[in-house]
Protein backbone atom coordinates (compact mmCIF):
# COMPACT_ATOMS: atom_id res chain seq x y z
CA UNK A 1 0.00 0.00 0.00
CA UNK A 2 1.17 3.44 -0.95
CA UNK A 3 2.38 5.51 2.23
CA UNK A 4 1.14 8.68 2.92
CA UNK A 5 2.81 10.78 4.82
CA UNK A 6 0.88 13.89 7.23
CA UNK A 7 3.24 15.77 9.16
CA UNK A 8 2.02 17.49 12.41
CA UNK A 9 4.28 20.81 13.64
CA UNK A 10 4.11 22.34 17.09
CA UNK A 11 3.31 25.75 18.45
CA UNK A 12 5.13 28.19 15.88
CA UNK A 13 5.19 26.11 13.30
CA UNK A 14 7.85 23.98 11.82
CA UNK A 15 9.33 26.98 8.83
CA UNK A 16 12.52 25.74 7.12
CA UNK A 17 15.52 25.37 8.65
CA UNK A 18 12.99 22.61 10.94
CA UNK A 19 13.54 18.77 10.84
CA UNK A 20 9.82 18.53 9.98
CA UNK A 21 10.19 21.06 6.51
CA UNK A 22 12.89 19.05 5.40
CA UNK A 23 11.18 15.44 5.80
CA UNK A 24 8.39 17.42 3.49
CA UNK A 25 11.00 18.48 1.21
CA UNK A 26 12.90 15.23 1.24
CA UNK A 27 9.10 12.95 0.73
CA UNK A 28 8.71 15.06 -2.45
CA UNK A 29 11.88 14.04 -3.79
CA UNK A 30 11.17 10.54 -3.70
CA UNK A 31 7.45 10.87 -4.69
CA UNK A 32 5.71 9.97 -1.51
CA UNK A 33 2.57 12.10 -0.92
CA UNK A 34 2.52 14.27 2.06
CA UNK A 35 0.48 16.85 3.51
CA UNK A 36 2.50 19.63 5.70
CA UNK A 37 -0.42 21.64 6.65
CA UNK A 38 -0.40 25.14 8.59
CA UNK A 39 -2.50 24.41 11.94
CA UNK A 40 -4.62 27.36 12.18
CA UNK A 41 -3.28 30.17 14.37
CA UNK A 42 -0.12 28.44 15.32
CA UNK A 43 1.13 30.99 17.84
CA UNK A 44 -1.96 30.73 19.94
CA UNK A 45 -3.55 27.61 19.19
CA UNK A 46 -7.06 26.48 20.36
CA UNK A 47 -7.38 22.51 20.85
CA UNK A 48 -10.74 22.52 19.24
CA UNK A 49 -10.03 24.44 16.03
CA UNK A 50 -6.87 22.60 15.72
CA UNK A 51 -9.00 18.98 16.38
CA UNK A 52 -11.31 19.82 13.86
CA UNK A 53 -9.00 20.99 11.52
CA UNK A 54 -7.22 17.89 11.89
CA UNK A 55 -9.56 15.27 11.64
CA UNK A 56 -10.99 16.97 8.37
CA UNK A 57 -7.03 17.04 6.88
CA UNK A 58 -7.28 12.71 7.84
CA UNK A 59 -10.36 12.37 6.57
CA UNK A 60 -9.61 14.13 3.02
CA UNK A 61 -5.81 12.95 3.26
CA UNK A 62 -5.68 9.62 4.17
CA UNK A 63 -2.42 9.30 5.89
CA UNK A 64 -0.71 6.01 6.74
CA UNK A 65 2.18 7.30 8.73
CA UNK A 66 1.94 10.43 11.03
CA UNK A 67 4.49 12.46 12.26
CA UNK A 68 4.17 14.63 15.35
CA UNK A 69 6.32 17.63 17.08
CA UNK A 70 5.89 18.88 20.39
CA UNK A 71 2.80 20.53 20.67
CA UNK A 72 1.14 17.95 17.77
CA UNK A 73 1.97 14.75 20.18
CA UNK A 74 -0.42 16.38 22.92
CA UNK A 75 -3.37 16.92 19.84
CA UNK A 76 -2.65 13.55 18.59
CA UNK A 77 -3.27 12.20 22.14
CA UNK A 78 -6.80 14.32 22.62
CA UNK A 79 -7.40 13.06 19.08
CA UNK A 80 -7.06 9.40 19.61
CA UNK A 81 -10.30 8.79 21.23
CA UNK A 82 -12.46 10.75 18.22
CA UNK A 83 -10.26 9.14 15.29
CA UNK A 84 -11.88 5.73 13.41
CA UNK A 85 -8.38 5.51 11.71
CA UNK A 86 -5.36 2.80 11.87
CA UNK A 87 -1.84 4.22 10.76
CA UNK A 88 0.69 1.85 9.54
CA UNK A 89 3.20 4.14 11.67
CA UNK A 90 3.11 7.32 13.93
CA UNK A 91 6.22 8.63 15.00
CA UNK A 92 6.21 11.36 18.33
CA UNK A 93 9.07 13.47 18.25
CA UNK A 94 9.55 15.97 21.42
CA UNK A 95 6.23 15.17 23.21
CA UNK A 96 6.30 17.86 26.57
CA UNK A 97 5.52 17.71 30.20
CA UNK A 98 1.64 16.92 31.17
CA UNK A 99 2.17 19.91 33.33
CA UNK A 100 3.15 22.30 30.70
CA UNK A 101 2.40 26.07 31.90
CA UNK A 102 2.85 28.02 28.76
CA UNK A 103 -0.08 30.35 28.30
CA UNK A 104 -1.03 30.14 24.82
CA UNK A 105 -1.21 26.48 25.31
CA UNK A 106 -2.76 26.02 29.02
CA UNK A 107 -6.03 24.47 27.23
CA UNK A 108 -4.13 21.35 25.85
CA UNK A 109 -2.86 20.42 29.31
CA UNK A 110 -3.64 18.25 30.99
CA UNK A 111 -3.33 16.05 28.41
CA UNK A 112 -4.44 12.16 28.28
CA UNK A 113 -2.92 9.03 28.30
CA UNK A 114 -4.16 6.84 25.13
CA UNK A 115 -4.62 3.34 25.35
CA UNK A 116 -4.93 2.79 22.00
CA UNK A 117 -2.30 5.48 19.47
CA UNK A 118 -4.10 4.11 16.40
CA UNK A 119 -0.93 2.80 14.65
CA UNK A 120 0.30 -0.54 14.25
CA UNK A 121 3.62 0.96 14.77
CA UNK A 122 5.13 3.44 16.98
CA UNK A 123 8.15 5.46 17.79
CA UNK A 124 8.95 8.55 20.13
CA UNK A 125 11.77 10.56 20.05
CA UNK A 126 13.03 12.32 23.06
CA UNK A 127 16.09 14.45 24.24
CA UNK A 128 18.27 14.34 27.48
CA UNK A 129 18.27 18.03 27.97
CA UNK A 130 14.77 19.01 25.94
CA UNK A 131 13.04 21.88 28.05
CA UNK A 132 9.59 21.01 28.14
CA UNK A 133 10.52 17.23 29.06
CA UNK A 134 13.12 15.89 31.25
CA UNK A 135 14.24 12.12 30.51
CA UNK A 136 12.63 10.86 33.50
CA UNK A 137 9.29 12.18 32.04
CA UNK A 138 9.87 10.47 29.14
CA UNK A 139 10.96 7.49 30.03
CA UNK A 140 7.27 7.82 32.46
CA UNK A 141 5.21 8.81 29.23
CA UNK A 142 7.11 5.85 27.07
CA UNK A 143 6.36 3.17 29.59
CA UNK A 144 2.91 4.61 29.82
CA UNK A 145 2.41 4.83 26.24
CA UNK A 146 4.16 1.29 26.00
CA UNK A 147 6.19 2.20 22.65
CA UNK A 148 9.72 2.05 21.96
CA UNK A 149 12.08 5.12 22.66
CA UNK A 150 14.67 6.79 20.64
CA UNK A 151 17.40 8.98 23.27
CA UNK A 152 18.87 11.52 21.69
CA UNK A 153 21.67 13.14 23.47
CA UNK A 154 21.56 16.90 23.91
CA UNK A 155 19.44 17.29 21.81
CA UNK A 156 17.11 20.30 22.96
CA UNK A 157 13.70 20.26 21.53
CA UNK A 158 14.57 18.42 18.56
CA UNK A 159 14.14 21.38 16.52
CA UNK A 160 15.71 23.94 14.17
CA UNK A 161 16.72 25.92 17.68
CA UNK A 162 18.49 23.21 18.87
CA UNK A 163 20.09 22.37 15.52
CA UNK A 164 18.14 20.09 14.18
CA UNK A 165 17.25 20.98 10.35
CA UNK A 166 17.31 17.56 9.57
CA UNK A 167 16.60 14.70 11.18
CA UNK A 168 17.46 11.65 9.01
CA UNK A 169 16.59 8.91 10.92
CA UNK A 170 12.88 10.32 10.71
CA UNK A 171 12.60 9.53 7.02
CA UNK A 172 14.86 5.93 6.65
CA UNK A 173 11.62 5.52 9.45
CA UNK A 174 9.41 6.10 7.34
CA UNK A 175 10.99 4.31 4.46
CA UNK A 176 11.73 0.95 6.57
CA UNK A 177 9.38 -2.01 5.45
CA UNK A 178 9.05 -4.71 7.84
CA UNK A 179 9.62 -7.97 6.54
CA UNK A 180 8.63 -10.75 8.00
CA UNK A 181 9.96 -14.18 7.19
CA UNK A 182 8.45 -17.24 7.80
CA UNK A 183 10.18 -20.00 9.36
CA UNK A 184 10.21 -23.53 7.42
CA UNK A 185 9.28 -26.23 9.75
């Protein structure tokens, strides 16, 4: 089946230099179809408006694999219980704190705990020194979430900020195809 790639950004945005603007860029290149969209008022974001906005861009878009920043993990996670949809993959990159106290974004927290991420497959990312998650919050989410990790070190928020205008291992991700083999007996 063909993948189809939508790619969540944060508060702000994702612009160019971001990890997430060159994933888009680089799933062009090699033809896979993506949607990057611009979450409505992105500096000052209202968890409705973006759910809405969201479940209308899955239900025209028909993703397979989602990929989340930051403020997109917390969405994804008030989205799971609305969504009739199973992903092939999801990765969460940078999820933050369940306590986050960041005005502009007070209405997303608390956030909850999904039993079910809709996604056969699934991957966070997380730093050592990220700001709006220490690694012991992580690891807490993670086991919670029951998925696998990635560490990065010193990483920051795994953004343009912190360095990161591209993040590699986010598209051979995507790429990967899981083969199984069957065992003669």
């Amino acid at each position: 089946m063909e993948k189809r790639v939508l790619i969540l950004h944060g508060l702000g945005g994702s612009d160019y230099p971001h990890w997430q603007a060159h994933l888009a860029i680089d799933l062009i290149k090699q033809n896979t179809p993506m949607s990057f969209p611009a979450l409505p008022n992105r500096d000052n974001p209202s968890l409705q408006k973006w759910k809405e906005f969201v479940k209308k861009e899955i239900e025209n878009f028909k993703p397979t694999v989602v990929v989340c920043h930051s403020l997109a993990n917390i969405l994804w996670f008030h989205l799971c219980e609305e969504l009739e949809i199973s992903l092939d993959k999801l990765m969460l990159v940078a999820p933050v704190r369940i306590t986050c106290d960041i005005k502009e974004i007070k209405e997303f927290f608390p956030y909850p705990i999904p039993q079910d991420l809709k996604s056969k497959e699934v991957i966070m990312a997380a730093s050592t020194n990220d700001p709006y998650m220490n690694v012991e919050e992580a690891i807490r989410l993670q086991s919670k979430l029951k998925v696998g990790m990635k560490l990065l070190e010193e990483a920051g928020h795994i953004n343009a900020a912190s360095g990161y205008g591209k993040l590699d291992c986010a598209l051979d991700w995507i790429n990967k195809e899981e083969e199984c083999e069957e065992e003669n007996h």
